[in-house]
Protein backbone atom coordinates (compact mmCIF):
# COMPACT_ATOMS: atom_id res chain seq x y z
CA UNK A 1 -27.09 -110.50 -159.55
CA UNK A 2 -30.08 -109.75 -157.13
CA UNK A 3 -31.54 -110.06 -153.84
CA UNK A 4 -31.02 -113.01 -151.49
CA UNK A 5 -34.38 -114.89 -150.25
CA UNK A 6 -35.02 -117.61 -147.82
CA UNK A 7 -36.51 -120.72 -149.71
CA UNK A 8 -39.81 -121.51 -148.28
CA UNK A 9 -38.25 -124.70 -146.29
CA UNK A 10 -35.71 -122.28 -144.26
CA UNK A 11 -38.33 -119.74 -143.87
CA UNK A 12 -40.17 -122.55 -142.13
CA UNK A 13 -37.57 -123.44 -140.30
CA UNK A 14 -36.73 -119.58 -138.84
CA UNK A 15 -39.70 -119.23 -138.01
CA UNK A 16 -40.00 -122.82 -135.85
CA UNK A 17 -36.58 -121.82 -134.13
CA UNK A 18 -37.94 -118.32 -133.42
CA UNK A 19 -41.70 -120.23 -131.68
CA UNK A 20 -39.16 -122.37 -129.74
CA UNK A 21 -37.57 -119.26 -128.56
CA UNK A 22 -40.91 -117.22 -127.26
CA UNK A 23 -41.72 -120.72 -125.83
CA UNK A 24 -38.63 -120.82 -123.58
CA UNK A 25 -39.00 -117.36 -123.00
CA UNK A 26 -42.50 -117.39 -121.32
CA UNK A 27 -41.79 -120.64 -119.40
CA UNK A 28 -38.72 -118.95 -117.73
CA UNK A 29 -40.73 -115.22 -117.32
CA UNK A 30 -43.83 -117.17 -116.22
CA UNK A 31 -41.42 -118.89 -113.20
CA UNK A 32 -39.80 -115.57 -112.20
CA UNK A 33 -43.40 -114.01 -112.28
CA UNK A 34 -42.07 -111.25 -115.04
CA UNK A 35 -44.17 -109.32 -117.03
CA UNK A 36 -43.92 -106.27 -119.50
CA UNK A 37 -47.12 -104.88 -118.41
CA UNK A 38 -47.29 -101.33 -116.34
CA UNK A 39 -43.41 -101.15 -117.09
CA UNK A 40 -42.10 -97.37 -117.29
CA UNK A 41 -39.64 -98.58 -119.58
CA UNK A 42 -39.59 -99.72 -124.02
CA UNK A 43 -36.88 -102.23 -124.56
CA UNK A 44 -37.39 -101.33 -128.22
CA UNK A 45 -35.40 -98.29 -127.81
CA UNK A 46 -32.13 -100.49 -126.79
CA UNK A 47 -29.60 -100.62 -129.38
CA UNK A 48 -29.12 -104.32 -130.82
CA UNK A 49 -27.37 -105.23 -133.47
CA UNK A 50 -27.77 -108.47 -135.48
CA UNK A 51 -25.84 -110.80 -137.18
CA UNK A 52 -27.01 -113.12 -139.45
CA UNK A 53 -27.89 -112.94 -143.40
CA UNK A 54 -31.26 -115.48 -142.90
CA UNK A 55 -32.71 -113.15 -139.91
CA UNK A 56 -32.21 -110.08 -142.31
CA UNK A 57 -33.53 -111.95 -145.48
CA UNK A 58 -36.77 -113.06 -143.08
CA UNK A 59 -37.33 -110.01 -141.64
CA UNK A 60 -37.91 -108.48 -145.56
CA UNK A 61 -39.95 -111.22 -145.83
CA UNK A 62 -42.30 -109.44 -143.16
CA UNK A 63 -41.56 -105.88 -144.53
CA UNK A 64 -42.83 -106.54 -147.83
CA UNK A 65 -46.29 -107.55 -146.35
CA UNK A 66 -46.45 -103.68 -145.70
CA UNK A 67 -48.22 -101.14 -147.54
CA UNK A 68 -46.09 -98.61 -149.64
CA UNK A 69 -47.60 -96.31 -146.13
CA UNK A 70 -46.33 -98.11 -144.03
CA UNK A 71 -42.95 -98.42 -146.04
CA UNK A 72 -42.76 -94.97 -146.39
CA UNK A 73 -42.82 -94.56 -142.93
CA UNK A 74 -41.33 -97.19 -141.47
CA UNK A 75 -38.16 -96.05 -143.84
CA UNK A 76 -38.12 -92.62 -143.40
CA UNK A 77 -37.85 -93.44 -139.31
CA UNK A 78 -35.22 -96.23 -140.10
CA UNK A 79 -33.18 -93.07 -142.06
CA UNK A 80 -33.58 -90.73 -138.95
CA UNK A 81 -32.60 -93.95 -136.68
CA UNK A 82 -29.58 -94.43 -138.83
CA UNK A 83 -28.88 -90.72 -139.04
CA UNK A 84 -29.31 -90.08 -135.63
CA UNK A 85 -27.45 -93.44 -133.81
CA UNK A 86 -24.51 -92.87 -135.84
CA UNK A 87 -24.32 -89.23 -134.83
CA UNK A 88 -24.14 -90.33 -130.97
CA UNK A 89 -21.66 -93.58 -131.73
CA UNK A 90 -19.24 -90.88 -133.31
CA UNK A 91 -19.84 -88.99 -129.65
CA UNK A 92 -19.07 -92.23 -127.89
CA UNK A 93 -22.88 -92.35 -126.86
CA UNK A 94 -24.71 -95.68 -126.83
CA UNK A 95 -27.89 -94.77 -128.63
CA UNK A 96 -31.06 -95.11 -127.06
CA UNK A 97 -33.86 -94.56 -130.19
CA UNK A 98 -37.42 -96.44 -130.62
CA UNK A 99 -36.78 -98.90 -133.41
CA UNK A 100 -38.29 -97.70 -136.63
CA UNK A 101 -40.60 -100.79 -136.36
CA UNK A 102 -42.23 -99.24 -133.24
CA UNK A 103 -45.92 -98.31 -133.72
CA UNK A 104 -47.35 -94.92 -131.82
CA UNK A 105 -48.73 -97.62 -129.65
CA UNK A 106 -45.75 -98.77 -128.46
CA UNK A 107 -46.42 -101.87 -130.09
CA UNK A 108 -44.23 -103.86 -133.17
CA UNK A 109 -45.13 -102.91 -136.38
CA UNK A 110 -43.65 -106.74 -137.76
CA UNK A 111 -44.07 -108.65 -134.20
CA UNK A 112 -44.50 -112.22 -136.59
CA UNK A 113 -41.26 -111.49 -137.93
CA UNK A 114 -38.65 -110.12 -135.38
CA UNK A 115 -35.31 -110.90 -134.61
CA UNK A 116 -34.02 -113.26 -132.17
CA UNK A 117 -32.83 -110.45 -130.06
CA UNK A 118 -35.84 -108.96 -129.70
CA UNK A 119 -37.26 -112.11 -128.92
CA UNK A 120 -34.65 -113.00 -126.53
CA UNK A 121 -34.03 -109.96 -124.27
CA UNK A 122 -35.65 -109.59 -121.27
CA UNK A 123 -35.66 -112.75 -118.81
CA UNK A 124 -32.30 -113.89 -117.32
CA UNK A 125 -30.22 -116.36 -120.03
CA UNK A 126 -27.46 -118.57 -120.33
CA UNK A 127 -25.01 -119.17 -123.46
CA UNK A 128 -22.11 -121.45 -123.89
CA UNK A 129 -19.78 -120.22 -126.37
CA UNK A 130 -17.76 -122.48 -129.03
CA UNK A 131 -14.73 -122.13 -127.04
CA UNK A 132 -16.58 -123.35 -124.32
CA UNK A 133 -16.90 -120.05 -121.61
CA UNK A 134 -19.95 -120.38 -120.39
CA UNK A 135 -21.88 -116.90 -119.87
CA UNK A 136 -24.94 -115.86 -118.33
CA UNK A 137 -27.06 -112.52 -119.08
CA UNK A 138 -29.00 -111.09 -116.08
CA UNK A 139 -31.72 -110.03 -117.89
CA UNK A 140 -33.56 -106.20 -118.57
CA UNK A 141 -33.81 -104.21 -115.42
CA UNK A 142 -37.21 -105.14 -113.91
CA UNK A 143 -36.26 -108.57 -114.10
CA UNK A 144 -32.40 -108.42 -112.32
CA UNK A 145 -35.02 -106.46 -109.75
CA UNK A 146 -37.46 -109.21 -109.14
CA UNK A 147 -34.38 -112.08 -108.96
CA UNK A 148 -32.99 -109.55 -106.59
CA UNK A 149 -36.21 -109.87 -104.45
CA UNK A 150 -36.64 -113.38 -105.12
CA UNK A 151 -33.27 -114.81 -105.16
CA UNK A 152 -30.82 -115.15 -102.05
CA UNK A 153 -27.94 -115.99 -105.42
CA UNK A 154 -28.36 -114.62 -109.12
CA UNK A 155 -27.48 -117.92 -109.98
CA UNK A 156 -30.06 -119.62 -108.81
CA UNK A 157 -33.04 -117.51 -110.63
CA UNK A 158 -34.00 -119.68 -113.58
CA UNK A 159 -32.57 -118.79 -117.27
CA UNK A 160 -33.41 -119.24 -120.89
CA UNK A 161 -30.80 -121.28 -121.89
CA UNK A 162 -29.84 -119.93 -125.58
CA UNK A 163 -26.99 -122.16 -126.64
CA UNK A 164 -29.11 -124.69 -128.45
CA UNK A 165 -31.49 -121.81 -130.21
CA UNK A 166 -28.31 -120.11 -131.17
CA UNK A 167 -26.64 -123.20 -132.98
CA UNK A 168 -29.87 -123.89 -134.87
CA UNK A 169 -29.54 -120.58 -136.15
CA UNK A 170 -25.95 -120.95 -137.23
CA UNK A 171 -26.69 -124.00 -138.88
CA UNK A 172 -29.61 -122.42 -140.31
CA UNK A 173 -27.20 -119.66 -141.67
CA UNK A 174 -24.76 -122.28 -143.22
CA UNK A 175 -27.15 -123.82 -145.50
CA UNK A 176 -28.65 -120.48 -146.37
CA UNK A 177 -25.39 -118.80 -147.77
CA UNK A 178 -24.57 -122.93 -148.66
CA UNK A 179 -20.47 -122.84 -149.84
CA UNK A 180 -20.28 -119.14 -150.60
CA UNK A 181 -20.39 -118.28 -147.00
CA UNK A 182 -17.23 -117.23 -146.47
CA UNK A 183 -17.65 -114.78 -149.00
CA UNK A 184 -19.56 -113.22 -147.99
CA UNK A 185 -18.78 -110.39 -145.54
CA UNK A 186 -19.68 -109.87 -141.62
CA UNK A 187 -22.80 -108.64 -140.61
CA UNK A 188 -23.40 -106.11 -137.78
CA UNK A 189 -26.66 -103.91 -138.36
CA UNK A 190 -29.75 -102.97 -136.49
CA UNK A 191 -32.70 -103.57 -137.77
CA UNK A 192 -33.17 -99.80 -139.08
CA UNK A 193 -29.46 -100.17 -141.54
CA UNK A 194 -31.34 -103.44 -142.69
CA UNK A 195 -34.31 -101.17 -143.88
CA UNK A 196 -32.29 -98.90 -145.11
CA UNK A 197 -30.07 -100.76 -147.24
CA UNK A 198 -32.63 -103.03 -149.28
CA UNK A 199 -33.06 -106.79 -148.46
CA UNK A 200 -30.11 -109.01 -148.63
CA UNK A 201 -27.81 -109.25 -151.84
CA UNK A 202 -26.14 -111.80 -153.51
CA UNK A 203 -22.13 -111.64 -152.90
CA UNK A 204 -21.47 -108.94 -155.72
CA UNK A 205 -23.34 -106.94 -153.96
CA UNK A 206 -22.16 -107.82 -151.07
CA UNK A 207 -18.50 -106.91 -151.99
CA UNK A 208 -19.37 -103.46 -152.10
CA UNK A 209 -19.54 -103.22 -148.01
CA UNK A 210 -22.00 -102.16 -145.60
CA UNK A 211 -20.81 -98.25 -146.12
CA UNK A 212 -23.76 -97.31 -148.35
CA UNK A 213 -26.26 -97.35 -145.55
CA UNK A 214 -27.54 -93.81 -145.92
């Protein structure tokens, strides 16, 4: 049995969910006047992971649009990444690495296909979880400085609120994996183990674990 992919109609629907995201995104970084240009800082060198079998399927989608170049590159530096983050986790070191996606121009190498983490981080956001705690996310560091500036209360800066984006996404993840779902096992990866282990598999491949990332 092979590799996973997203039917065209999901595909679709990803990337809709992930156009409603940068839309909410700018509306709330356009209020708080935030902006990623001049800043000394790359929040592609944070370490994220990511969770869902549809967001790893869609970003091969994007990968195979590559040259076997940029491939070669872009795998070799997701090796090192791998290499190198788990050498600091074993050190009790939160790794701080460029993402192998990240071109000498500081720029993303797939921007039309990144995660929802990528596209989410940054402005200040709100989430209310199944069980109901409601949670709110202050945002990267030049933004908790301008709502500092701006803001007499944190709470009063406006947010992104994620709840919504994230259900769609959950949903979208259920009819992806359809009935075999709980089959299949966890995810928790950054974008450089999903280069390095392949695309997706189907759930005999699956069995197998998330170990072989080399």
């Amino acid at each position: 049995m092979g590799e996973l992919f997203l039917p065209p109609e999901l595909s679709c629907e990803i990337a809709e969910i992930y156009a409603t995201m940068a839309e909410s995104y700018d509306q709330v970084a356009k209020q708080i006047s935030l902006t990623c240009q001049g800043c000394p800082d790359n929040c592609c060198d944070s370490y994220f992971q990511h969770y869902t079998y549809c967001e790893w399927a869609y970003l091969w989608e994007g990968i195979r649009k590559l040259d076997d170049d940029q491939l070669d590159h872009i795998t070799a530096q997701a090796k090192a990444y791998v290499h190198e983050s788990t050498d600091l986790i074993s050190k009790q070191i939160r790794p701080q690495i460029p993402c192998p996606l990240l071109s000498e121009e500081g720029l993303c190498g797939l921007y039309a296909h990144r995660l929802m983490i990528c596209r989410t981080h940054g402005v200040p956001a709100t989430l209310t979880r199944p069980d109901g705690q409601h949670m709110r996310f202050p945002g990267c560091f030049r933004c908790q400085e301008i709502v500092k500036d701006r803001y007499a209360v944190e709470a009063d800066a406006p947010a992104m609120e994620r709840t919504i984006l994230y259900q769609r996404l959950a949903q979208l993840e259920s009819r992806f994996l359809g009935h075999k779902r709980h089959l299949y096992p966890r995810i928790k990866m950054t974008i450089a183990e999903m280069i390095v282990k392949g695309p997706p598999q189907d759930i005999k491949s699956c069995i197998k674990g998330q170990e072989d990332c080399l």
